[in-house]
Every structure is written in C-alpha cells, then in structure tokens.
N, C-alpha and C. Protein backbone atom coordinates (compact mmCIF):
# COMPACT_ATOMS: atom_id res chain seq x y z
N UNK A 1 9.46 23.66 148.28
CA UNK A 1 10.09 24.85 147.75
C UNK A 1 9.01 25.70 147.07
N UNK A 2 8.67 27.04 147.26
CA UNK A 2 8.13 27.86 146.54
C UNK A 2 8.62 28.10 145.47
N UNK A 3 7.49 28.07 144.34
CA UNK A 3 7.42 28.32 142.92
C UNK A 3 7.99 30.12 143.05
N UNK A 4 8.50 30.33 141.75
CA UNK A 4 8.47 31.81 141.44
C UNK A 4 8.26 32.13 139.93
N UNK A 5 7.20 33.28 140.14
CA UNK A 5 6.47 33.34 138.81
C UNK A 5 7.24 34.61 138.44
N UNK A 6 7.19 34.81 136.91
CA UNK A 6 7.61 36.30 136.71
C UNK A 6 6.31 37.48 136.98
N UNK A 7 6.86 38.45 136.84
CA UNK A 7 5.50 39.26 136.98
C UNK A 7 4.63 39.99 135.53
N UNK A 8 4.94 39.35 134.24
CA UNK A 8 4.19 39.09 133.48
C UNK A 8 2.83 37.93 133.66
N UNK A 9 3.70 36.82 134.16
CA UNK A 9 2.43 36.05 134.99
C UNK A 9 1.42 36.26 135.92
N UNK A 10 2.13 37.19 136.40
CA UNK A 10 1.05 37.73 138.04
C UNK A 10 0.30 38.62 137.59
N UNK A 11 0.52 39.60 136.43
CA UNK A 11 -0.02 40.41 136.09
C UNK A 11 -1.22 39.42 135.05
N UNK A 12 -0.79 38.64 134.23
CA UNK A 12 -2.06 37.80 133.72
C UNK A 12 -2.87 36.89 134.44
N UNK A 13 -2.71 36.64 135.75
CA UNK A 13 -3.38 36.19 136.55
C UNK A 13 -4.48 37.09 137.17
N UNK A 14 -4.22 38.18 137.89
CA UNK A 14 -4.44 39.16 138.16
C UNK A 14 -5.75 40.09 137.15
N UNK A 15 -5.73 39.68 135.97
CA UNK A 15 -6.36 40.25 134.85
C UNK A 15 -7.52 39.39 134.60
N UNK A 16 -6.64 37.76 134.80
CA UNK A 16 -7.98 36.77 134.66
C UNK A 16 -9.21 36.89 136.00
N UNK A 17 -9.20 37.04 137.33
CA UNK A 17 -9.17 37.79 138.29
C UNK A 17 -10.02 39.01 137.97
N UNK A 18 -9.73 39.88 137.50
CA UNK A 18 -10.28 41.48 137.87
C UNK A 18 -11.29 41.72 136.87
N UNK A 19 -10.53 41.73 135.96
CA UNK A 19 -11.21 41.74 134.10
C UNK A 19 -11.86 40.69 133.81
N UNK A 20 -11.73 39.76 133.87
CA UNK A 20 -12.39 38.54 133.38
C UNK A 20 -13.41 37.96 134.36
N UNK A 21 -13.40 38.18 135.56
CA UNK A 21 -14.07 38.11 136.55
C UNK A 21 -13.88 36.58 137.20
N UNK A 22 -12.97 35.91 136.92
CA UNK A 22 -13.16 34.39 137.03
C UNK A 22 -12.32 34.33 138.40
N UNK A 23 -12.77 33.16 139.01
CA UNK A 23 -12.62 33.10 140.43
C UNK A 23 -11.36 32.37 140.78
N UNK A 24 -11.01 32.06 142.28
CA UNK A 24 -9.42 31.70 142.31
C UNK A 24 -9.40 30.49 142.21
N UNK A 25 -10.71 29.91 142.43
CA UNK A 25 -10.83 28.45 142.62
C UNK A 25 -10.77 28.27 141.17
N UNK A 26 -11.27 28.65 139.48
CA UNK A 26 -10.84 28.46 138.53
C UNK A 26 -9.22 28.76 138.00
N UNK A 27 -9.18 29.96 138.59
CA UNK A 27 -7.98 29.84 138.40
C UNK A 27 -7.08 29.05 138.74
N UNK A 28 -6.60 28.67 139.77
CA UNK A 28 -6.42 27.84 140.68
C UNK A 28 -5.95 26.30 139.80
N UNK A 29 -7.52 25.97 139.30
CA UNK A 29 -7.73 24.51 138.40
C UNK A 29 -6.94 24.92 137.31
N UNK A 30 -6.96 25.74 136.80
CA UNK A 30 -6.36 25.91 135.44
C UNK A 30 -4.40 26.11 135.57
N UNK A 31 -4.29 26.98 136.03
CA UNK A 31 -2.59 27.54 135.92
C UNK A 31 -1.81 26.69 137.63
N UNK A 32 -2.72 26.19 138.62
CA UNK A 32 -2.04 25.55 139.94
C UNK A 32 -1.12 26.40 140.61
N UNK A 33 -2.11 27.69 140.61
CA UNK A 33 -1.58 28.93 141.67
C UNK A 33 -1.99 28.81 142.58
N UNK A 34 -1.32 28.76 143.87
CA UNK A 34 -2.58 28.78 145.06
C UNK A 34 -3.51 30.13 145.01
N UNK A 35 -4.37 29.69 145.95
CA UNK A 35 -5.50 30.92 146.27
C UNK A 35 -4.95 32.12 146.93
N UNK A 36 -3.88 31.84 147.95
CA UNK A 36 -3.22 32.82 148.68
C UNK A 36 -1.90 33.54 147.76
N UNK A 37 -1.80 33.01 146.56
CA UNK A 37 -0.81 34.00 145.49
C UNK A 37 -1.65 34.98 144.97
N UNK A 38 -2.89 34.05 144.50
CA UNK A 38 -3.49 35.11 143.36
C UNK A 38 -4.12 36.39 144.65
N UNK A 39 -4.84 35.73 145.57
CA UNK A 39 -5.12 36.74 146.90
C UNK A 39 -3.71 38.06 146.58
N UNK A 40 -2.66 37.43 147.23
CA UNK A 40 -1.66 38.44 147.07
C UNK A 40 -1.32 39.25 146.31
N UNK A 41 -1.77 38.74 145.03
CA UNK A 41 -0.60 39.71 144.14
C UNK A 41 -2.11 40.61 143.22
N UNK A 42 -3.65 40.30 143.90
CA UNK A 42 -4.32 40.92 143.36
C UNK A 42 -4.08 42.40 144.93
N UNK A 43 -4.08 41.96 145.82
CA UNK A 43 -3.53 43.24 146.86
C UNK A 43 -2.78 44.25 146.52
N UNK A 44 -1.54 43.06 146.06
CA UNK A 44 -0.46 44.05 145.59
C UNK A 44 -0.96 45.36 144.20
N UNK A 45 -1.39 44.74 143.40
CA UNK A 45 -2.15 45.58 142.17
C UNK A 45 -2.83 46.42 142.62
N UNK A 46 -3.52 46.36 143.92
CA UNK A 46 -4.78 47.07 143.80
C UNK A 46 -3.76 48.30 144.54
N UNK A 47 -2.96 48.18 145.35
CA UNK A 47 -2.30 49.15 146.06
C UNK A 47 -1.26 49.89 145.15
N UNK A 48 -0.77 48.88 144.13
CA UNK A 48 0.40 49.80 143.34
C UNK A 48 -0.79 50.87 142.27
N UNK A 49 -2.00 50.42 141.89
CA UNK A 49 -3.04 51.44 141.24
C UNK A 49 -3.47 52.52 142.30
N UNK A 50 -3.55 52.01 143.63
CA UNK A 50 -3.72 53.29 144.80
C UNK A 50 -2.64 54.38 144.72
N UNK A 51 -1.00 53.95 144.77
CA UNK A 51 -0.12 54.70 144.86
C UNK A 51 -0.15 55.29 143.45
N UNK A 52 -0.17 55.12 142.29
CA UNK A 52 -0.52 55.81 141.22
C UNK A 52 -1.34 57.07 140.92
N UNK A 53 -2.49 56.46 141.64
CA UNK A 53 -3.49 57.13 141.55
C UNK A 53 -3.35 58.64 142.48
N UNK A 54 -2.75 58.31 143.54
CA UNK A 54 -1.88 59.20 144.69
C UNK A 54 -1.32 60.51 143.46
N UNK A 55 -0.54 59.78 143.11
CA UNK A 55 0.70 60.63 142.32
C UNK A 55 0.04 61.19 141.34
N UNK A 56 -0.60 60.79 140.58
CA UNK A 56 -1.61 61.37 140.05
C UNK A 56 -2.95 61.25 139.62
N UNK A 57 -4.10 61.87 140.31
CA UNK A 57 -5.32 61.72 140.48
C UNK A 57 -6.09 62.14 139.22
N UNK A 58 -5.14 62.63 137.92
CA UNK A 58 -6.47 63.24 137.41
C UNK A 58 -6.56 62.03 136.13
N UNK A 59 -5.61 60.78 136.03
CA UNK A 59 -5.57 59.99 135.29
C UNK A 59 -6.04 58.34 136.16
N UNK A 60 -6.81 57.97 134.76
CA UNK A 60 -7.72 56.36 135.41
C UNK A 60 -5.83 55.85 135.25
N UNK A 61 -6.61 55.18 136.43
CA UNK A 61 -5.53 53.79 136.43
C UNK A 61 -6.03 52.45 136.14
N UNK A 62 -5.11 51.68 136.43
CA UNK A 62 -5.35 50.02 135.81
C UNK A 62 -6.45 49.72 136.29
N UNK A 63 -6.33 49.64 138.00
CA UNK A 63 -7.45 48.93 138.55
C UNK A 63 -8.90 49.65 138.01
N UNK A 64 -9.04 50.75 137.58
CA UNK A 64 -10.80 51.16 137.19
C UNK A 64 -10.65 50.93 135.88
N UNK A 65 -9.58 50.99 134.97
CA UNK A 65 -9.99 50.70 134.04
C UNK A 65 -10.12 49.09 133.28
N UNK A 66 -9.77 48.29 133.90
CA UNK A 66 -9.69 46.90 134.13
C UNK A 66 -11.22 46.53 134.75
N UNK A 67 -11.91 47.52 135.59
CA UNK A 67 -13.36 47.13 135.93
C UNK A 67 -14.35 47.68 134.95
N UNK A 68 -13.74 48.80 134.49
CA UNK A 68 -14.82 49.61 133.52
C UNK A 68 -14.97 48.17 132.35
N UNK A 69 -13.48 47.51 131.73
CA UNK A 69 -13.67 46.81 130.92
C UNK A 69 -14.84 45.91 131.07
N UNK A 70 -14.39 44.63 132.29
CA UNK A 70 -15.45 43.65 132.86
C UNK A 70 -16.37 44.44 132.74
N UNK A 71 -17.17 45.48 133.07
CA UNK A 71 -18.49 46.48 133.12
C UNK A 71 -18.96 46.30 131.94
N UNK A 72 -17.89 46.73 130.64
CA UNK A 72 -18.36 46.61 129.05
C UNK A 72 -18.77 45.73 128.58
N UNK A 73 -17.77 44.30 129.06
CA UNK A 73 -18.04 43.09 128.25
C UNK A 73 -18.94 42.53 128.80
N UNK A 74 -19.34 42.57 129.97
CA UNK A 74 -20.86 42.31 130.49
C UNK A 74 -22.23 42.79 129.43
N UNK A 75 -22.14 44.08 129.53
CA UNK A 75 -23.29 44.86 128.57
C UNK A 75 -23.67 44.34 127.04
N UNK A 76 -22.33 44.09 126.86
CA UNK A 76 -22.16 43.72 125.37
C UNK A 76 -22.65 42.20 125.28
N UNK A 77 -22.21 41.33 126.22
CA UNK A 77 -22.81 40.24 126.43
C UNK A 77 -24.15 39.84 126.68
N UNK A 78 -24.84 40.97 127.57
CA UNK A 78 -26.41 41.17 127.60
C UNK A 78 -27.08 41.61 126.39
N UNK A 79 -26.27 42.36 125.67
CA UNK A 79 -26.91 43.15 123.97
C UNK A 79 -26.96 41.94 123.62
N UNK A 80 -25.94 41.02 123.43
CA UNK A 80 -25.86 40.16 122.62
C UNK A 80 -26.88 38.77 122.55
N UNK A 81 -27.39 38.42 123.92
CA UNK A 81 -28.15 37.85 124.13
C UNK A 81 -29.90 38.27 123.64
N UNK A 82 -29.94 39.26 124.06
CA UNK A 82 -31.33 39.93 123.68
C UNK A 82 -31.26 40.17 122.41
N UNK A 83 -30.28 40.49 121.41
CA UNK A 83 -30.46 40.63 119.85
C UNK A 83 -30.80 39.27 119.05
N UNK A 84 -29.86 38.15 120.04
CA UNK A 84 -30.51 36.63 119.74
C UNK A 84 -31.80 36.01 119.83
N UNK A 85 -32.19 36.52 121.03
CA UNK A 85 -33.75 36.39 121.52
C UNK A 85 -34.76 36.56 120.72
C-alpha cells in the first residue's frame, strides 16, 4: 500500500532537497521516502514556481528564492571558515 504524506511534508522534504542541498539518498535514510517521491514532488515544485512565475514575472518565486538562500548559506559558511583560519 502506498504511504500518503500531507503536503506540509512534501513541501519540507522538498526544502531539505533544494535549500539545504542534501541528497535523496540522505533523505531517503532519514524520513524513508523513496527516491522517486522526493524526485516527484521536487518536479512538481519546480513547475508550480514555473506556473507562478508565468502569472507573474516581475516577482521571485520559491524555487529562486530557495536557491538564492542555499547560495547565502554557502558564502556565509565560507566567511565563516576563513575568519576561523
């Protein structure tokens, strides 16, 4: 029988995934989603931020601003290392 998640879950999956950068195979180990859910429902996101973006272009949507984040916390993570150094 297939599991059914709410989509508060898919959406925090999805985040661990995009934003956080962590892979399906961790994910996977941790919450026992298959690879082909989180696959899916990161599709699904990326297309419901396409149709958004459609409707209106002159505002960021989830999906860039969810990468801009990962982008930040990277940098900040490199500052942080070299201020230790």
């Amino acid at each position: 029988m297939s599991q059914s998640y709410t989509p508060e879950f898919k959406k925090k999956i999805v985040r661990l995934h995009i934003e956080e950068g962590r892979t399906y195979k961790s994910i996977t180990a941790e919450y026992g989603v298959s690879k082909a859910s989180i696959s899916k429902w990161c599709a699904e996101f990326s297309e419901e931020c396409h149709t958004k973006a459609q409707q209106n272009p002159d505002a960021p949507n989830d999906l860039e601003l969810m990468k801009e984040n990962l982008r930040l916390r990277k940098e900040l993570e490199e500052a942080k290392r070299r201020i230790s150094s």
